[in-house]
C-alpha atoms as a PDB file:
ATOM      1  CA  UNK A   1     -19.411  -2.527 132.558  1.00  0.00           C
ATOM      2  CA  UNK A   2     -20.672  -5.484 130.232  1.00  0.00           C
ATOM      3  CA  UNK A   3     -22.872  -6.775 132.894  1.00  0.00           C
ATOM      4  CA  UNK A   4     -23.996  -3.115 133.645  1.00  0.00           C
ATOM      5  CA  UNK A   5     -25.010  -2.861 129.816  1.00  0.00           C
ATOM      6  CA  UNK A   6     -26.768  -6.371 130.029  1.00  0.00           C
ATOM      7  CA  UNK A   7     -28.474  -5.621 132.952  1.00  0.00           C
ATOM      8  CA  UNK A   8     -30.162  -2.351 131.641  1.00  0.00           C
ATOM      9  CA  UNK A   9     -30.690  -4.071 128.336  1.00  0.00           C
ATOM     10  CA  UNK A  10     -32.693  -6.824 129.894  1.00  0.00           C
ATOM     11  CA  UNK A  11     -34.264  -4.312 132.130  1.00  0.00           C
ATOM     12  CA  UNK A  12     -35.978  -2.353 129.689  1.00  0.00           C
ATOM     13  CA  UNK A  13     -36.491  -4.567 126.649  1.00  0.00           C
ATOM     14  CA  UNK A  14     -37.123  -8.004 128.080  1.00  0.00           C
ATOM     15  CA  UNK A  15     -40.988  -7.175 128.963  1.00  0.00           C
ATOM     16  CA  UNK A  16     -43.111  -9.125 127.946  1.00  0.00           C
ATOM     17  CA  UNK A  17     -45.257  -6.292 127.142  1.00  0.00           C
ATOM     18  CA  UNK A  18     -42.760  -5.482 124.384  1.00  0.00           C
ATOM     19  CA  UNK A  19     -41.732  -8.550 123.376  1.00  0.00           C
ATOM     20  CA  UNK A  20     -45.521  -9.698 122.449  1.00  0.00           C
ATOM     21  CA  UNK A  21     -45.990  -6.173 120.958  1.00  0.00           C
ATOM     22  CA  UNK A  22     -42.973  -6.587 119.240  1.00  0.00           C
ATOM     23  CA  UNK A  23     -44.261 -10.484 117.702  1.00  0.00           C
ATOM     24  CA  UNK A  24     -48.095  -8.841 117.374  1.00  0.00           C
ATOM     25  CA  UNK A  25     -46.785  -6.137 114.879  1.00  0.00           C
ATOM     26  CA  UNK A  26     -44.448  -8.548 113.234  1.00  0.00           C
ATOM     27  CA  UNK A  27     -47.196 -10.997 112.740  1.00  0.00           C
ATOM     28  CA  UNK A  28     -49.826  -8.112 111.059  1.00  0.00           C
ATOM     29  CA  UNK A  29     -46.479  -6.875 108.494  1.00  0.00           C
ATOM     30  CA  UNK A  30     -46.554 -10.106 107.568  1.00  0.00           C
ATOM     31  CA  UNK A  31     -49.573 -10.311 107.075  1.00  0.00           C
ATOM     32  CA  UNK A  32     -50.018  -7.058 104.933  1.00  0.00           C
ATOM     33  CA  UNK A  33     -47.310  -8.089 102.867  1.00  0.00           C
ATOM     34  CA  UNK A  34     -48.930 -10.853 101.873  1.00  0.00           C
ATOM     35  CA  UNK A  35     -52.046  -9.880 100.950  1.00  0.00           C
ATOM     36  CA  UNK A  36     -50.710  -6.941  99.283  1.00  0.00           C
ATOM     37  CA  UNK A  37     -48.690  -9.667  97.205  1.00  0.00           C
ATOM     38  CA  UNK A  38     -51.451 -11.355  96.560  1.00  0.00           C
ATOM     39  CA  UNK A  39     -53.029  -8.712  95.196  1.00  0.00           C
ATOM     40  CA  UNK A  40     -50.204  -7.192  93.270  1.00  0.00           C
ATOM     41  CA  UNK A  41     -48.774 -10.589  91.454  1.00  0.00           C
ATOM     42  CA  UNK A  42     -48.623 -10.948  88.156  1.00  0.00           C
ATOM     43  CA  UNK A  43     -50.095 -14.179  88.514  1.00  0.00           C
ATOM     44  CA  UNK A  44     -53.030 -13.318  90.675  1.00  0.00           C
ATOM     45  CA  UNK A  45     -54.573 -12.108  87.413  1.00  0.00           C
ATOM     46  CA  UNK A  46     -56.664 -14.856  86.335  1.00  0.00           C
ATOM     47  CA  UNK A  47     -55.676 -13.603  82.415  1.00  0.00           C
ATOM     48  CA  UNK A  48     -52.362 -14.103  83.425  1.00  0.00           C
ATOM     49  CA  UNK A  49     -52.616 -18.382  85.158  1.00  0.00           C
ATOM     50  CA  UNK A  50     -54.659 -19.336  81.994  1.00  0.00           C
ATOM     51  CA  UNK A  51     -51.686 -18.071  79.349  1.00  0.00           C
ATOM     52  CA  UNK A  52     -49.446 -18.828  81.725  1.00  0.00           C
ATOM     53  CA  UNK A  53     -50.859 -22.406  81.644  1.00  0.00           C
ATOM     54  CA  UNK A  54     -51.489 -22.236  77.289  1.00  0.00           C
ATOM     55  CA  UNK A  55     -47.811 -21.213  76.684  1.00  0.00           C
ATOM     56  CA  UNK A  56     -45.980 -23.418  79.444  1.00  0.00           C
ATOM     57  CA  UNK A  57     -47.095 -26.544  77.633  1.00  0.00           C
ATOM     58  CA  UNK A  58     -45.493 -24.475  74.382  1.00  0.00           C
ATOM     59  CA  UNK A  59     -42.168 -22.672  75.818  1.00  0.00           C
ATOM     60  CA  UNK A  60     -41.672 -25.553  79.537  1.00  0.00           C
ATOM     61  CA  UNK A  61     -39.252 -27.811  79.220  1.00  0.00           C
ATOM     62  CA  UNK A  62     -35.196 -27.742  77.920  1.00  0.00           C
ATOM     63  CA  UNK A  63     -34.954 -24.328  76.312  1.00  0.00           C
ATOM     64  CA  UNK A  64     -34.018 -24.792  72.649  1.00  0.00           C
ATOM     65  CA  UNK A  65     -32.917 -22.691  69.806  1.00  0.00           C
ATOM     66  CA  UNK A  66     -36.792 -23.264  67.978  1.00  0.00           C
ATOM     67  CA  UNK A  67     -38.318 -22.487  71.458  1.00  0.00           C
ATOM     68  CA  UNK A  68     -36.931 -18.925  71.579  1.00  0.00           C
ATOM     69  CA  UNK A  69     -37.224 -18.560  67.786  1.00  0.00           C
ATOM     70  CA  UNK A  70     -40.669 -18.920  68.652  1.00  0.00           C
ATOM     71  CA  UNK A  71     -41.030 -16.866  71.342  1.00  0.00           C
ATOM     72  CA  UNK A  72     -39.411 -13.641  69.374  1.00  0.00           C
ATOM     73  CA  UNK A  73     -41.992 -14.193  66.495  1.00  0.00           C
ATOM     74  CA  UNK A  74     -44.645 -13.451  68.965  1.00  0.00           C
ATOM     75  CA  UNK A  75     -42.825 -11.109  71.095  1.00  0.00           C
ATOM     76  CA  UNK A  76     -40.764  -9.021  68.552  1.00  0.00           C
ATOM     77  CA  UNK A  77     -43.784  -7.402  66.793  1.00  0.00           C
ATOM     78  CA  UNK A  78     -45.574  -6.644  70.594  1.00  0.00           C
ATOM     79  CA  UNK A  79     -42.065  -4.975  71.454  1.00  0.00           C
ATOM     80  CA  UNK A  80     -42.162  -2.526  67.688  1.00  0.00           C
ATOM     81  CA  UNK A  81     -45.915  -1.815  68.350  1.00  0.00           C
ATOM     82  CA  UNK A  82     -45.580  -1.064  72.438  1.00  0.00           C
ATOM     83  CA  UNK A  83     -41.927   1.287  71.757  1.00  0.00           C
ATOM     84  CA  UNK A  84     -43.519   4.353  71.201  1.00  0.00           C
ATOM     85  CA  UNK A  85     -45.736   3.878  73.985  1.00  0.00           C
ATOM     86  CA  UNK A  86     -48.673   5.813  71.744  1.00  0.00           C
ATOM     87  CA  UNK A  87     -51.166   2.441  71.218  1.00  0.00           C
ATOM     88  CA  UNK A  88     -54.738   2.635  72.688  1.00  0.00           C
ATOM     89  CA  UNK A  89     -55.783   0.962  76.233  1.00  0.00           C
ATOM     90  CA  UNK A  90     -59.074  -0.663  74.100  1.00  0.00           C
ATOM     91  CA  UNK A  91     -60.193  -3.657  76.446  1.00  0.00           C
ATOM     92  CA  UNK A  92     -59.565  -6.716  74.287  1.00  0.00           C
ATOM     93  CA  UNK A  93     -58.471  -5.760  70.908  1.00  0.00           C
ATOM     94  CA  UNK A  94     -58.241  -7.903  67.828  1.00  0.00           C
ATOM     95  CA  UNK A  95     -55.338 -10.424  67.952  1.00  0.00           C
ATOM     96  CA  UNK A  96     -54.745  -9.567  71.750  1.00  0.00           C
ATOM     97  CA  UNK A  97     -54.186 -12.733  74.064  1.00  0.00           C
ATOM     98  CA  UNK A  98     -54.983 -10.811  77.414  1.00  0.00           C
ATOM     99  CA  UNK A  99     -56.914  -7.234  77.805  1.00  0.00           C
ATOM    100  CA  UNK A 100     -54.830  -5.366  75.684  1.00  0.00           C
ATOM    101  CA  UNK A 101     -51.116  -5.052  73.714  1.00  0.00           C
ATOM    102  CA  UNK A 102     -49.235  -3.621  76.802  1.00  0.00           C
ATOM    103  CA  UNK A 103     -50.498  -6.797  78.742  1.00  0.00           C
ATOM    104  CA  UNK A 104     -49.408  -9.070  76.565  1.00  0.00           C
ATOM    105  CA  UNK A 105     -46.030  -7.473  76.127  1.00  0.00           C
ATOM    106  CA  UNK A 106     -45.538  -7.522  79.872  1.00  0.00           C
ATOM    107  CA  UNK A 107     -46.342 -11.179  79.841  1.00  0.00           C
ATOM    108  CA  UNK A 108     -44.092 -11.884  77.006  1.00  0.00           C
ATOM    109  CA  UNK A 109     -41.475  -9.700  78.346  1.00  0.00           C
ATOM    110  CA  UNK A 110     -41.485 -11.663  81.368  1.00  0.00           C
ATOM    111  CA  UNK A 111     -41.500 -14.857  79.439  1.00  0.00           C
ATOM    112  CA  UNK A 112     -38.746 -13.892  77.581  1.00  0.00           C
ATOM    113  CA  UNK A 113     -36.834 -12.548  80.654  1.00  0.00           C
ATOM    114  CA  UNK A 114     -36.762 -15.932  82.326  1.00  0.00           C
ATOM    115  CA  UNK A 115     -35.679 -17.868  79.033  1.00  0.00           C
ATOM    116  CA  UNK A 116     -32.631 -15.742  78.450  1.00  0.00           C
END
């Protein structure tokens, strides 16, 4: 019975018709994935690698006590201004590190994530 099932197994799936349709469709989801990835990131924004860049030489290193002291004074009054969710989408506002407050809260929230 075993051999029966191998046989009919290997019969219709070991084609190599399949099998290179199979590694063709595999190959373009990779693909796609990747460029939508690269697309998506939040690093792909070129905003983004610059701070990311400013505040690693700032927060890198052995996380101390000071560091996330730090970190909270910049990220604490983002997090009171961005609760009620009622600020303005104005493309580079005063005081603003990238295009506007929700940005930078996402990129401090993120910050902040990987430090804890």
């Amino acid at each position: 019975m075993v051999k029966l099932i191998s046989y009919e197994w290997q019969k219709h799936f070991r084609k190599g018709t399949i099998i290179i349709a199979i590694l063709l469709f595999s190959i373009m989801n990779i693909g796609k994935i990747y460029s939508i990835y690269e697309r998506e990131a939040l690093l792909s924004n070129p905003g983004w690698k610059e701070l990311y860049a400013e505040q690693y030489h700032t927060f890198g290193g052995r996380i101390t006590n000071a560091k996330i002291k730090q970190l909270m004074t910049i990220f604490q009054p983002m997090e009171n201004q961005t609760a009620e969710h009622t600020l303005s989408f104005t493309y580079r506002p005063e005081g603003t590190w990238l295009s506007n407050v929700y940005e930078d809260w996402n990129f401090f929230f993120a910050t902040a994530l990987f430090i804890q």
